[in-house]
PDB file of N, CA and C in Angstrom:
ATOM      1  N   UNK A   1      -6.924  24.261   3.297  1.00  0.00           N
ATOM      2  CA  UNK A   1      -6.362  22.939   3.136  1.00  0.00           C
ATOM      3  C   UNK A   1      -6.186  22.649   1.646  1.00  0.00           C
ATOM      4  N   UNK A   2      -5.202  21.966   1.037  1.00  0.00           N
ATOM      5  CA  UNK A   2      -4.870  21.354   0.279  1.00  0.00           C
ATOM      6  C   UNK A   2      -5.472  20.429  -1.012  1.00  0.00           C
ATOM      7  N   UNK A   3      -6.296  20.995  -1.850  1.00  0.00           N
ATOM      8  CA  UNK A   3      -6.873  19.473  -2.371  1.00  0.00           C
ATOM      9  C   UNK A   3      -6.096  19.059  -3.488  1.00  0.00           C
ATOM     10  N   UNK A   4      -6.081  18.345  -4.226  1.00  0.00           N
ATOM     11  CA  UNK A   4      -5.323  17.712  -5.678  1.00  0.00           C
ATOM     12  C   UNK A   4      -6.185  16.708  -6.106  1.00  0.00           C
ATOM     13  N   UNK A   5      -6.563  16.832  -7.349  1.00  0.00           N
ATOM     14  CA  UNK A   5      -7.514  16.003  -8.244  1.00  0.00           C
ATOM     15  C   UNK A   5      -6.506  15.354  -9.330  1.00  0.00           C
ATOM     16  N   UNK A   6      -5.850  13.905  -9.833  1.00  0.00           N
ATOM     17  CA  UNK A   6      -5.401  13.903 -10.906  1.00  0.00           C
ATOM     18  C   UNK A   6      -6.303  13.704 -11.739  1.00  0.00           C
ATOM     19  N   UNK A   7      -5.813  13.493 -13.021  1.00  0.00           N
ATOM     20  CA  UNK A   7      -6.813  13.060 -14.362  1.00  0.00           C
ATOM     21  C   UNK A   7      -5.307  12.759 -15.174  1.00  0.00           C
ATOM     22  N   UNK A   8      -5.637  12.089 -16.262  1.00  0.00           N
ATOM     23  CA  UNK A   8      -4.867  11.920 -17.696  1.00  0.00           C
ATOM     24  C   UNK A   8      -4.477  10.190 -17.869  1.00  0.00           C
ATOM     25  N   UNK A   9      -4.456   9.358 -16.842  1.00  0.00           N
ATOM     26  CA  UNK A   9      -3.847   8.196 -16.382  1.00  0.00           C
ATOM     27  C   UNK A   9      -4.887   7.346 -17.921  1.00  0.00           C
ATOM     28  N   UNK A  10      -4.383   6.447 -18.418  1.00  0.00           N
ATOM     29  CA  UNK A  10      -4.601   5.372 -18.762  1.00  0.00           C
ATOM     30  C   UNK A  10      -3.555   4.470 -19.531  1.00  0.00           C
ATOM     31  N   UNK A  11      -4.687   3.706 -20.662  1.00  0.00           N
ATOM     32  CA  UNK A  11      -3.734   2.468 -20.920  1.00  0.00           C
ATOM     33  C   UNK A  11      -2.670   3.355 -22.730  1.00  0.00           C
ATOM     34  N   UNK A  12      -1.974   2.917 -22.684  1.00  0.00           N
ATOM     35  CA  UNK A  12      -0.688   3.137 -23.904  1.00  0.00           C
ATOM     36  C   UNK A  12       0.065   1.732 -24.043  1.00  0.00           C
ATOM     37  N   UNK A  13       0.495   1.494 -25.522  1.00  0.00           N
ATOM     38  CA  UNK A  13       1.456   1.268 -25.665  1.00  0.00           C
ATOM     39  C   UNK A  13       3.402   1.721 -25.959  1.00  0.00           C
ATOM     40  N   UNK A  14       3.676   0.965 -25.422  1.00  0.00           N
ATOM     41  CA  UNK A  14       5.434   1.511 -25.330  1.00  0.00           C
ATOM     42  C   UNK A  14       5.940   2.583 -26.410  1.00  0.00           C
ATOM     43  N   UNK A  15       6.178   3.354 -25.923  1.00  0.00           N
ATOM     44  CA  UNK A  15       6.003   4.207 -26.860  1.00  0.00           C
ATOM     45  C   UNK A  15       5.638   5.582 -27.438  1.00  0.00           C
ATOM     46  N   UNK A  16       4.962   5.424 -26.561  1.00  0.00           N
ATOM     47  CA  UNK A  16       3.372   6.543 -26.738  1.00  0.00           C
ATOM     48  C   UNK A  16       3.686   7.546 -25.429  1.00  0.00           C
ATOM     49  N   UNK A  17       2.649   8.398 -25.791  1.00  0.00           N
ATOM     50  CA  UNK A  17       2.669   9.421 -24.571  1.00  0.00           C
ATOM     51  C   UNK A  17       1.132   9.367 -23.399  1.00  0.00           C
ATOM     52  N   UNK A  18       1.660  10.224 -22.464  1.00  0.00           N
ATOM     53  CA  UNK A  18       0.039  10.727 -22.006  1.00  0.00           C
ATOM     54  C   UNK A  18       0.579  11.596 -20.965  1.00  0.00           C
ATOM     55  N   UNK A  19      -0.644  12.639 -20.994  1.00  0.00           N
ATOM     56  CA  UNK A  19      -0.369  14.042 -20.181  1.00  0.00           C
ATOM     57  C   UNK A  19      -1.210  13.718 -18.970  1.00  0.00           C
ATOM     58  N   UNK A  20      -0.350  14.043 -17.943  1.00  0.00           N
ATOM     59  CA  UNK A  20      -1.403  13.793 -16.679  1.00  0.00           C
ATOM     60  C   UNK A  20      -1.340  15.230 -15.917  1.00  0.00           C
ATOM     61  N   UNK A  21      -2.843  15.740 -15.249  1.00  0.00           N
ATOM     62  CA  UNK A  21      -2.998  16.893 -15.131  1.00  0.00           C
ATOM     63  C   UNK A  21      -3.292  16.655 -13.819  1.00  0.00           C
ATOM     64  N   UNK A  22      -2.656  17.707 -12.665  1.00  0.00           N
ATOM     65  CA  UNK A  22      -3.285  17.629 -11.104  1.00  0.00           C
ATOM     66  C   UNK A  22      -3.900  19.299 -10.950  1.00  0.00           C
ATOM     67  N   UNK A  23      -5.075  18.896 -10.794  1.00  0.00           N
ATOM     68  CA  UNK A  23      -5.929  20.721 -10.782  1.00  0.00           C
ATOM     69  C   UNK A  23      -5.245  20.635  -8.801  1.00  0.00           C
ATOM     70  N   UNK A  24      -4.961  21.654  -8.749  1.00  0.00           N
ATOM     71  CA  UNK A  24      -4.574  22.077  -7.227  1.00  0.00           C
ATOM     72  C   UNK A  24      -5.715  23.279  -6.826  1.00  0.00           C
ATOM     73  N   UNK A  25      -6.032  22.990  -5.344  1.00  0.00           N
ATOM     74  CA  UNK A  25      -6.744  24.394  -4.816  1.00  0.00           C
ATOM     75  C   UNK A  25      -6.115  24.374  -3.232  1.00  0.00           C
ATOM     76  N   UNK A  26      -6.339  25.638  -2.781  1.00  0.00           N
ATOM     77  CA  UNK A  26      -5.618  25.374  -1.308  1.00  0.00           C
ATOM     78  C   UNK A  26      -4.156  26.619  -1.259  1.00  0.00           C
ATOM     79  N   UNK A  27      -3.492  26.220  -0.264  1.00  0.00           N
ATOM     80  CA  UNK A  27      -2.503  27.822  -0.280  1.00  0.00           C
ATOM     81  C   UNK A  27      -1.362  26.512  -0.777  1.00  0.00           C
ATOM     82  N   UNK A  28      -1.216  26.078  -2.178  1.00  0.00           N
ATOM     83  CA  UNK A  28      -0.604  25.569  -2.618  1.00  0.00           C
ATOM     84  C   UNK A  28       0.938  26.417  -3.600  1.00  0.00           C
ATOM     85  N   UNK A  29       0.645  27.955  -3.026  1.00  0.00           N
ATOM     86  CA  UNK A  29       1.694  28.793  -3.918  1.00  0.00           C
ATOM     87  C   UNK A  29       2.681  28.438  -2.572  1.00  0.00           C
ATOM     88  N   UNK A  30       2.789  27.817  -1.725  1.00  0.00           N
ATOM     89  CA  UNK A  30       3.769  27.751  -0.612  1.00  0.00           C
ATOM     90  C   UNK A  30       5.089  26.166  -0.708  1.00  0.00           C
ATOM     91  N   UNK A  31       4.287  25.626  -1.631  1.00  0.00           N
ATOM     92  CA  UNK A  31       4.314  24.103  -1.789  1.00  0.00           C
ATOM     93  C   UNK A  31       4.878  24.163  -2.967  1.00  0.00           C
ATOM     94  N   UNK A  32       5.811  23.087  -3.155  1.00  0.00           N
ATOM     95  CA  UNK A  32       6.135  22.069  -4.438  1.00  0.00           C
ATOM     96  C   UNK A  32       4.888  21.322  -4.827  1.00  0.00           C
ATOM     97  N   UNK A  33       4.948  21.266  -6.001  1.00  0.00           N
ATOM     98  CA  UNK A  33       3.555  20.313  -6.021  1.00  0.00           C
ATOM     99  C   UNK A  33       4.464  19.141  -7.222  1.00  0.00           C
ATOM    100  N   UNK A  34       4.227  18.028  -7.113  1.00  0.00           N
ATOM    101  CA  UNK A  34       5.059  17.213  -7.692  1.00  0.00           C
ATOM    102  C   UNK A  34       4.283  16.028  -7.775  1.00  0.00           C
ATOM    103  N   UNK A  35       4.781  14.852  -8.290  1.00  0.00           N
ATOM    104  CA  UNK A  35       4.430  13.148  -9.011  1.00  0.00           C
ATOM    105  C   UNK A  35       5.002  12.307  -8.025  1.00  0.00           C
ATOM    106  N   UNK A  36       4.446  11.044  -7.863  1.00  0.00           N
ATOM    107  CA  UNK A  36       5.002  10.049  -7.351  1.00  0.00           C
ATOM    108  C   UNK A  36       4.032   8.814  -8.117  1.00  0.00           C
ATOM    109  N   UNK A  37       4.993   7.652  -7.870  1.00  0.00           N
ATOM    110  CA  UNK A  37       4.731   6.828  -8.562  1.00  0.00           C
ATOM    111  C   UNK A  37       4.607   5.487  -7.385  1.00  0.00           C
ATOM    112  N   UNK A  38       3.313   4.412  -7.744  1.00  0.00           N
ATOM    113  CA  UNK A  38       3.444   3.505  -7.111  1.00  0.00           C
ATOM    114  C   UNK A  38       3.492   2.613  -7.732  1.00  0.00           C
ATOM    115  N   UNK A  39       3.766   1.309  -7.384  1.00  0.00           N
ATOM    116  CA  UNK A  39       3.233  -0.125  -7.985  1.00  0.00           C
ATOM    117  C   UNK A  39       2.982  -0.953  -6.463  1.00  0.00           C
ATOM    118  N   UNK A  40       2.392  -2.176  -6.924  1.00  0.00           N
ATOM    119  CA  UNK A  40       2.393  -3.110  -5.789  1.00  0.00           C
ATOM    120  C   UNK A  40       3.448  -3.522  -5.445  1.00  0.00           C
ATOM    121  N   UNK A  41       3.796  -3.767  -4.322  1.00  0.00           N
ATOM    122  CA  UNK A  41       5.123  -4.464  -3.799  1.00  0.00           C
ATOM    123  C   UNK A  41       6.819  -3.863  -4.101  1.00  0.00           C
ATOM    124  N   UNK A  42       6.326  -2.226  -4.751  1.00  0.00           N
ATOM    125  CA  UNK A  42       7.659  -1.439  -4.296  1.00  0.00           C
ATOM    126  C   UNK A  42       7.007   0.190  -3.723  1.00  0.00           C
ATOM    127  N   UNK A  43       8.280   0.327  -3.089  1.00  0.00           N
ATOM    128  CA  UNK A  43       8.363   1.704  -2.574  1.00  0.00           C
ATOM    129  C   UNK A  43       7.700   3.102  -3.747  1.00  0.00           C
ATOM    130  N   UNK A  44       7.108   4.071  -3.024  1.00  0.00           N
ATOM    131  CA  UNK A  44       6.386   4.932  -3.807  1.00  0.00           C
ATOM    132  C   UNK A  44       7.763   5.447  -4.393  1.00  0.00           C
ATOM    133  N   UNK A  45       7.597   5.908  -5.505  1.00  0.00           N
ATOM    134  CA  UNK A  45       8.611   6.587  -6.010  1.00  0.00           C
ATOM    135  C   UNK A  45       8.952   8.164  -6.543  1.00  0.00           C
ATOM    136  N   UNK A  46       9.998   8.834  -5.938  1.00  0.00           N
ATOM    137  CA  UNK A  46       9.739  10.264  -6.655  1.00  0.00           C
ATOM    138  C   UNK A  46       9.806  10.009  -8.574  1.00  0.00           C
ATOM    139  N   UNK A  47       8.784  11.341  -9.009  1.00  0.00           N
ATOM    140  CA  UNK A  47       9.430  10.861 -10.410  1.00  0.00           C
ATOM    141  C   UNK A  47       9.668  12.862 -10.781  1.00  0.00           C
ATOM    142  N   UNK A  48       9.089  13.641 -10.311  1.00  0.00           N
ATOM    143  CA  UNK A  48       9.282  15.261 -10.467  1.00  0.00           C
ATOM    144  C   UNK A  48       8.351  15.906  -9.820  1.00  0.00           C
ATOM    145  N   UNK A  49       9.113  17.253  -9.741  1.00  0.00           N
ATOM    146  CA  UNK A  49       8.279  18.053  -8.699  1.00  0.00           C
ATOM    147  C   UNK A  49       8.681  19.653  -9.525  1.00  0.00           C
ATOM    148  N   UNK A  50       7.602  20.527  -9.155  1.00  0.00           N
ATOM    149  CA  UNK A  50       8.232  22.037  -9.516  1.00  0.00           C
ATOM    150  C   UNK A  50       7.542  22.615  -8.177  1.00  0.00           C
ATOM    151  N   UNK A  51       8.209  23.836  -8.542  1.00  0.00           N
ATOM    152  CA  UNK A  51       8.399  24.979  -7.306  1.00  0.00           C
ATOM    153  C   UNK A  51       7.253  25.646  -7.562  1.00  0.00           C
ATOM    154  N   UNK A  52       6.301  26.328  -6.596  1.00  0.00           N
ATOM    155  CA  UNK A  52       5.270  26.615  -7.223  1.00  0.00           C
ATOM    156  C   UNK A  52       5.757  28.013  -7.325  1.00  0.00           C
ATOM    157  N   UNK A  53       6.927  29.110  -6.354  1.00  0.00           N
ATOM    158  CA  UNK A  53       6.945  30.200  -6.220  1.00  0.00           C
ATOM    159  C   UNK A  53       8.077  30.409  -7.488  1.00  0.00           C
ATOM    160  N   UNK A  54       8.783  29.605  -7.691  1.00  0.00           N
ATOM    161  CA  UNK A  54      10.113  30.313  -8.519  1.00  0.00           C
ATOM    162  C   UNK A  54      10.232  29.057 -10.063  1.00  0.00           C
ATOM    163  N   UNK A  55       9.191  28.207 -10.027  1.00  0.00           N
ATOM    164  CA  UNK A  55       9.011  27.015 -11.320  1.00  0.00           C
ATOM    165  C   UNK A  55      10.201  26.133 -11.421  1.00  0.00           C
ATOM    166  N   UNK A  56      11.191  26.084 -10.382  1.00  0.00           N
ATOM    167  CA  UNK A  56      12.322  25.654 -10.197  1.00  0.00           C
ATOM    168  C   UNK A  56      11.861  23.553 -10.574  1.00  0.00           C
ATOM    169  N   UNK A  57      12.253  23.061 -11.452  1.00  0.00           N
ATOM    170  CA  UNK A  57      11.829  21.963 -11.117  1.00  0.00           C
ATOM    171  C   UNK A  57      12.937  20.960 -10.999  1.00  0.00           C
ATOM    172  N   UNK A  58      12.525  19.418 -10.517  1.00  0.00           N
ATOM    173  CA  UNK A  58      13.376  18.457 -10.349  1.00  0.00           C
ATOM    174  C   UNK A  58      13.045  16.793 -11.375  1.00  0.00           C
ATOM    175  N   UNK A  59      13.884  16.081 -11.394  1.00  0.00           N
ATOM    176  CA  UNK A  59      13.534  14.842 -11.916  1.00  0.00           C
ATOM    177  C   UNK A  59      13.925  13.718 -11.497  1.00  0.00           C
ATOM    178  N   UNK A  60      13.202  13.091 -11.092  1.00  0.00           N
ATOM    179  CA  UNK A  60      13.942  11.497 -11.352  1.00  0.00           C
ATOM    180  C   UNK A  60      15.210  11.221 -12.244  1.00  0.00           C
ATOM    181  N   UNK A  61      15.642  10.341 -12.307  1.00  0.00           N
ATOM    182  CA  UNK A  61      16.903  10.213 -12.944  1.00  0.00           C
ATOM    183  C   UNK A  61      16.259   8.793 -14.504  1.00  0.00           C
ATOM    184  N   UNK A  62      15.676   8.345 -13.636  1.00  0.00           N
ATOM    185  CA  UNK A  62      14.610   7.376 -14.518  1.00  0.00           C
ATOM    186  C   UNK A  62      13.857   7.742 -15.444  1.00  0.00           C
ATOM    187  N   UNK A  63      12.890   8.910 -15.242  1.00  0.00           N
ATOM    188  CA  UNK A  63      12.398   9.769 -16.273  1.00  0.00           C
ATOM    189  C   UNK A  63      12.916  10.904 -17.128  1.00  0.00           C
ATOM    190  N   UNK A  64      13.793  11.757 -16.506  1.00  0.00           N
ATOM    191  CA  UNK A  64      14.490  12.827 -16.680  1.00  0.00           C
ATOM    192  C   UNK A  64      14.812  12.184 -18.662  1.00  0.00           C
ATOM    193  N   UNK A  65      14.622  13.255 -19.596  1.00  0.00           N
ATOM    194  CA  UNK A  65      14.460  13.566 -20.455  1.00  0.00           C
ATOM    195  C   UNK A  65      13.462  13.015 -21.372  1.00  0.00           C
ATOM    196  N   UNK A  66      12.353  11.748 -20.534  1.00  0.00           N
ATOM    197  CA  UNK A  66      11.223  11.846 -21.012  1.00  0.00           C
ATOM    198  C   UNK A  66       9.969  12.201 -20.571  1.00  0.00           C
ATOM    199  N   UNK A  67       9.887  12.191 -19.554  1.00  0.00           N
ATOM    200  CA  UNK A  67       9.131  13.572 -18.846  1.00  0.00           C
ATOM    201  C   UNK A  67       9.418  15.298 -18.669  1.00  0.00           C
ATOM    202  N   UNK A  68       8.422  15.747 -18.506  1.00  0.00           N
ATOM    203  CA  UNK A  68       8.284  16.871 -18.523  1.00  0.00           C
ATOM    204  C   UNK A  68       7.322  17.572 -17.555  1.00  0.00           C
ATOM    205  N   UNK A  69       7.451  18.071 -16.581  1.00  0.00           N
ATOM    206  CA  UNK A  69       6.677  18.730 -15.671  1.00  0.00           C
ATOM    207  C   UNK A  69       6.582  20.064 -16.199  1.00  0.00           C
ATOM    208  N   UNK A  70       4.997  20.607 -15.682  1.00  0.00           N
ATOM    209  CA  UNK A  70       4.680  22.302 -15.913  1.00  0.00           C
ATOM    210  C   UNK A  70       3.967  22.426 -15.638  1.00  0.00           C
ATOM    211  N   UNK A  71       3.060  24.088 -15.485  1.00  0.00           N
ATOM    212  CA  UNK A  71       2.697  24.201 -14.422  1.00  0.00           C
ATOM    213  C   UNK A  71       1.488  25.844 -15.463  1.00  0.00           C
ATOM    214  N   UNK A  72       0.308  25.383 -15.259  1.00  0.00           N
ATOM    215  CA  UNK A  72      -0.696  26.558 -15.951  1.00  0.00           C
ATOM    216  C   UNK A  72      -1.266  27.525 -14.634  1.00  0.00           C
ATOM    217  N   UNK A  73      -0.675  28.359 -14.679  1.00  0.00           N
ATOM    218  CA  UNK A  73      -0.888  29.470 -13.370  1.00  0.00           C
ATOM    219  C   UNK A  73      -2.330  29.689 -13.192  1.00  0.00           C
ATOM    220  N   UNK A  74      -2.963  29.712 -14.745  1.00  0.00           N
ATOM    221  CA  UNK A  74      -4.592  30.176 -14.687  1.00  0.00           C
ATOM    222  C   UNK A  74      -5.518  29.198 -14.567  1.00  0.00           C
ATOM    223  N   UNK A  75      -5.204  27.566 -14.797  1.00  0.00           N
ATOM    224  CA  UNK A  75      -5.959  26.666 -14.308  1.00  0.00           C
ATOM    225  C   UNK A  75      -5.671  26.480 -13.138  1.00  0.00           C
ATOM    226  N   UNK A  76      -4.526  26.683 -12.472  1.00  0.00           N
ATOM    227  CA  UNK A  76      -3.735  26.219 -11.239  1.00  0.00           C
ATOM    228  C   UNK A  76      -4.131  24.633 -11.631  1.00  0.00           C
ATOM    229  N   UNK A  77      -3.234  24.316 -11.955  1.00  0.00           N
ATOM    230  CA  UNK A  77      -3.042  22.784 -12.535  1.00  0.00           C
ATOM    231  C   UNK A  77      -1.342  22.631 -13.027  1.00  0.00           C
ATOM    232  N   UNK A  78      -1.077  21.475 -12.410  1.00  0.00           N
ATOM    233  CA  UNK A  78       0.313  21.098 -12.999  1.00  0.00           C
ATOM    234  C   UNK A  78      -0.027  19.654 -13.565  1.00  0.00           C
ATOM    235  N   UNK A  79       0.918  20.075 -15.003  1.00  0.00           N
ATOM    236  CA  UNK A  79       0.681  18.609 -15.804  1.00  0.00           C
ATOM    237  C   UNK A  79       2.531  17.943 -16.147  1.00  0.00           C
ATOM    238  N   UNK A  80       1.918  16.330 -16.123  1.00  0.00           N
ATOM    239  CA  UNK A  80       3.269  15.728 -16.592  1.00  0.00           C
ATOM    240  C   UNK A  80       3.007  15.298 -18.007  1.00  0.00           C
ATOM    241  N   UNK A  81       3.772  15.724 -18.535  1.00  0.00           N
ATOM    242  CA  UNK A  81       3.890  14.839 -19.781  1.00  0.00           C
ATOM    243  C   UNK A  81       4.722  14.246 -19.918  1.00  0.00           C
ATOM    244  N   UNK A  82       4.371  12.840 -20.168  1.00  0.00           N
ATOM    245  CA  UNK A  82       4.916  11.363 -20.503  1.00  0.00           C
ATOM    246  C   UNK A  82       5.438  11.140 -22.258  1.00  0.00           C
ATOM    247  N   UNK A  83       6.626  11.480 -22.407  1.00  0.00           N
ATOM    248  CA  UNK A  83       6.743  10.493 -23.764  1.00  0.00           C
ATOM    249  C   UNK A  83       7.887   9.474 -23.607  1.00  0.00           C
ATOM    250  N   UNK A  84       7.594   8.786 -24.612  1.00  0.00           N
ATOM    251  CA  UNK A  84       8.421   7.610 -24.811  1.00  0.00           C
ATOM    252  C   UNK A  84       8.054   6.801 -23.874  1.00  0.00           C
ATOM    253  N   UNK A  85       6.998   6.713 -23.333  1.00  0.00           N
ATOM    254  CA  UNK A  85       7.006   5.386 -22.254  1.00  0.00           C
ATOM    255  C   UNK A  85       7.043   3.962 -22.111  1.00  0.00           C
ATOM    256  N   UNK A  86       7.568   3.527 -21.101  1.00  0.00           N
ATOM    257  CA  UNK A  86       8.136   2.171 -21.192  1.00  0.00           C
ATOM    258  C   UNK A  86       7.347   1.240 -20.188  1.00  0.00           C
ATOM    259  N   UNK A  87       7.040  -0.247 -20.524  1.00  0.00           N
ATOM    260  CA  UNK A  87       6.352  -0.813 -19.981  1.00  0.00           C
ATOM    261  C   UNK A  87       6.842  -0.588 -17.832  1.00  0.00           C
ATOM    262  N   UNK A  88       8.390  -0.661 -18.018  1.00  0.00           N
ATOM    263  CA  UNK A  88       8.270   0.020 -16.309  1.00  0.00           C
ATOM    264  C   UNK A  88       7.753   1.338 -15.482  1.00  0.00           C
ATOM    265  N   UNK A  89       7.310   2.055 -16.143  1.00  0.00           N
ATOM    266  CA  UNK A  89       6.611   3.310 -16.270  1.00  0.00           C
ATOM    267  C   UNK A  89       4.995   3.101 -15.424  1.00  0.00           C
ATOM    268  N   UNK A  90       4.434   1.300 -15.521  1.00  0.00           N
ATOM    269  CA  UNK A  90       3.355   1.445 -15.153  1.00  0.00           C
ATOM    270  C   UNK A  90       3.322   1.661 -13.838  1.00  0.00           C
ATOM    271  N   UNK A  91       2.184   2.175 -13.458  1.00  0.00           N
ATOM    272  CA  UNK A  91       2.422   2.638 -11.924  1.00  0.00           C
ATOM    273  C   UNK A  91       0.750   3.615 -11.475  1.00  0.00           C
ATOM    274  N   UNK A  92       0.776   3.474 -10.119  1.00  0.00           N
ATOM    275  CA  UNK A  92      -0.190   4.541  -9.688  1.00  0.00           C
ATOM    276  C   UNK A  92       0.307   5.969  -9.753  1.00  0.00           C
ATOM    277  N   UNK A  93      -0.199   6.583 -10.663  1.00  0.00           N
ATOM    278  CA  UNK A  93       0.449   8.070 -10.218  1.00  0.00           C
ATOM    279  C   UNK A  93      -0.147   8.776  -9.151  1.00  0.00           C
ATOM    280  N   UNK A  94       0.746   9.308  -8.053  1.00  0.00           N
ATOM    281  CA  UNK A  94      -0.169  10.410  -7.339  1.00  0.00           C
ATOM    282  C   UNK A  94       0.354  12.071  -7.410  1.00  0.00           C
ATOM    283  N   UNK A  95      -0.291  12.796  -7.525  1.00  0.00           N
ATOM    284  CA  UNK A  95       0.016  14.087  -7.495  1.00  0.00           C
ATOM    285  C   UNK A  95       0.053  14.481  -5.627  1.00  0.00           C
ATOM    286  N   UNK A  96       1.267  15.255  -5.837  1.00  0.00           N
ATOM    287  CA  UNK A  96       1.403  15.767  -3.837  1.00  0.00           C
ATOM    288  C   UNK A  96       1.927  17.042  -3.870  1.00  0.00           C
ATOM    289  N   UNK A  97       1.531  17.683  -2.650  1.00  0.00           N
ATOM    290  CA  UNK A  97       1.831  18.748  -2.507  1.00  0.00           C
ATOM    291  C   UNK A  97       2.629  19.137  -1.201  1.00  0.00           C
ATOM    292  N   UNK A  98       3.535  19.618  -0.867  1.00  0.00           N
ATOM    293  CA  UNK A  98       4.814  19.938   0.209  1.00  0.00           C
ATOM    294  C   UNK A  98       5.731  20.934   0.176  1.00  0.00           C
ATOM    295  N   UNK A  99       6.647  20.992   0.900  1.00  0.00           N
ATOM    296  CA  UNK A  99       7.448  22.247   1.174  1.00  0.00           C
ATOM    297  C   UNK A  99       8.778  21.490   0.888  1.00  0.00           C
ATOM    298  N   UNK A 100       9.153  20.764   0.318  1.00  0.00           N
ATOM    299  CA  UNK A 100      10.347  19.971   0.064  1.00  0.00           C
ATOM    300  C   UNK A 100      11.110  19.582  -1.309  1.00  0.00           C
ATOM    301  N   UNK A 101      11.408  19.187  -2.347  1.00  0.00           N
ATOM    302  CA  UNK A 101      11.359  18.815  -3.394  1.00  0.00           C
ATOM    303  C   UNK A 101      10.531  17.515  -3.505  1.00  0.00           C
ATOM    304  N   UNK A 102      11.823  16.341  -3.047  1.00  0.00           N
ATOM    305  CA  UNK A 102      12.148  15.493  -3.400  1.00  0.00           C
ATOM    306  C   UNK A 102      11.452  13.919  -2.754  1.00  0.00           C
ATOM    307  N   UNK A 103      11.677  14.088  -1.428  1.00  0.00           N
ATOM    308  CA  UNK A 103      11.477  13.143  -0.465  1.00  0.00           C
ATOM    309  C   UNK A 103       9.517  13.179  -0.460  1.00  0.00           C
ATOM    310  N   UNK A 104       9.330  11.827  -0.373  1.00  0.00           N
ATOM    311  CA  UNK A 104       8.010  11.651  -0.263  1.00  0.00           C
ATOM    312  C   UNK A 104       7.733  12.354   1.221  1.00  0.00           C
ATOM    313  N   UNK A 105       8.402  12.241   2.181  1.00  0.00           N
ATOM    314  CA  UNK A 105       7.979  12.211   3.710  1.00  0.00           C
ATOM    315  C   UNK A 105       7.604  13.931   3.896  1.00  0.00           C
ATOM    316  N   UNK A 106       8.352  14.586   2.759  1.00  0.00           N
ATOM    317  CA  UNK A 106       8.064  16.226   2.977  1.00  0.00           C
ATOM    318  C   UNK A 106       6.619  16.610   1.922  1.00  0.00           C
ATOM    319  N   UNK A 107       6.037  15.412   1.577  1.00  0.00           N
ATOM    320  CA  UNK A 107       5.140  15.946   1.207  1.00  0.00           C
ATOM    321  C   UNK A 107       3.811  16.258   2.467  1.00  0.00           C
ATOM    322  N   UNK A 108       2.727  16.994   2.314  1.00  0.00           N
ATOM    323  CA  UNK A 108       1.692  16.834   3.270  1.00  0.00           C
ATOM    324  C   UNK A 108       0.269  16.455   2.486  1.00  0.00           C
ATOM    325  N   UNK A 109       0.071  17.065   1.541  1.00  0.00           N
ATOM    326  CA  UNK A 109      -1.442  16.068   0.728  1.00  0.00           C
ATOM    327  C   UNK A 109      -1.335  15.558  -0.372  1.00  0.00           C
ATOM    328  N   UNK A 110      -1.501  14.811  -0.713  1.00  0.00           N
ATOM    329  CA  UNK A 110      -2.300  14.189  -1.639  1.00  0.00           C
ATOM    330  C   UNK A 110      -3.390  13.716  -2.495  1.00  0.00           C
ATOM    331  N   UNK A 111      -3.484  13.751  -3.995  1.00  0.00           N
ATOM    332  CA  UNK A 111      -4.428  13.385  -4.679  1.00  0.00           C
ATOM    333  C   UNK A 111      -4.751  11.900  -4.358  1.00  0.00           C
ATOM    334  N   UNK A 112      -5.977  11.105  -5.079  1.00  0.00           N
ATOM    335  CA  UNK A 112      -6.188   9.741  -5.183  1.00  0.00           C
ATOM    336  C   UNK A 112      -5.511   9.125  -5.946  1.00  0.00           C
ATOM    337  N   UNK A 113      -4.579   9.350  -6.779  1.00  0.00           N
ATOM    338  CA  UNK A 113      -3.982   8.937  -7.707  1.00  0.00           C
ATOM    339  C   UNK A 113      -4.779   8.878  -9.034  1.00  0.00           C
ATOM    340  N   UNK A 114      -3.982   8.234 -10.094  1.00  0.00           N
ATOM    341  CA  UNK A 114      -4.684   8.084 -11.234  1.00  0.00           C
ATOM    342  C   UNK A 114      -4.121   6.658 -12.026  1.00  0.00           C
ATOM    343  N   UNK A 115      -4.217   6.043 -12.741  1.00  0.00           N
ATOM    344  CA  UNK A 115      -3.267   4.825 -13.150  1.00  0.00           C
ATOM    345  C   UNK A 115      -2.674   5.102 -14.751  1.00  0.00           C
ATOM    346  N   UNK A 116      -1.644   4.701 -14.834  1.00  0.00           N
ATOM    347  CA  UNK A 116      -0.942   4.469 -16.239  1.00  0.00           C
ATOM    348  C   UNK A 116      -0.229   2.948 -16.223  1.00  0.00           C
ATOM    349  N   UNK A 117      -1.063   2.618 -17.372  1.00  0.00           N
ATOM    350  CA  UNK A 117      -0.367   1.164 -17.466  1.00  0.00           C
ATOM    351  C   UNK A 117       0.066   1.223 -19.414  1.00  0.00           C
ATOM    352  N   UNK A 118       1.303   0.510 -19.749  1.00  0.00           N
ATOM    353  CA  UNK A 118       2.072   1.106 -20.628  1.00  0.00           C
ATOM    354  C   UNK A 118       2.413  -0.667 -21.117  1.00  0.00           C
ATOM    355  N   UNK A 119       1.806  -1.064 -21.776  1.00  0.00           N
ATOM    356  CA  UNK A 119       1.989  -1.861 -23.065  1.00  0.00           C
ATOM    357  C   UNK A 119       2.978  -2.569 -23.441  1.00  0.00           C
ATOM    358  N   UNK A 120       3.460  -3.842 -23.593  1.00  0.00           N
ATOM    359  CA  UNK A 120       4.895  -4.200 -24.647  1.00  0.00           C
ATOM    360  C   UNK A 120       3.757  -4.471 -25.645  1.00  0.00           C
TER     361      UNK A 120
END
């Protein structure tokens, strides 16, 4: 089975960066392992995902050239790095793991999340 631990989440101002790391264990070389984003009172949101077999990755259109997804084969850990972030950026992050890219519904586990809250 599947586990995902995040870490890296906290507070920044606009601006700034932060690396968020999901350690993966489990037959997760079958899976995308990818980000989603929550807040209260909207829909979870994709924000990137990579391929675990071919590193193929995807983006949000929202983050896409200030994020950065990757992926350390020997920690088995995939990290996002956040720059330039913007106070809409705050959000629950969760790390997930699935056979899909994109769509939350193709994911199957999940971490607890972690939080980033981002400053004016």
């Amino acid at each position: 089975q599947v586990q995902l631990v995040e870490s890296g989440g906290g507070l920044v101002q606009a601006g700034g960066s932060l690396r968020l790391a999901c350690a993966a264990s489990g037959p997760t070389w079958r899976h995308y392992v990818g980000w989603f984003r929550q807040t209260p009172g909207r829909e979870r949101e994709f924000v990137a995902t990579i391929s675990q077999r071919y590193g193929t990755v995807y983006y949000a259109t929202s983050v896409k050239g200030r994020f950065t997804i990757s992926r350390d084969n020997a920690k088995n850990t995939v990290y996002l790095q956040m720059n330039s972030l913007k106070p809409e950026d705050t959000a629950v992050y969760y790390c997930a793991a699935g056979g899909r890219p994109i769509d939350s519904n193709a994911y199957d586990y999940w971490g607890q999340g972690t939080q980033v809250t981002v400053s004016s």
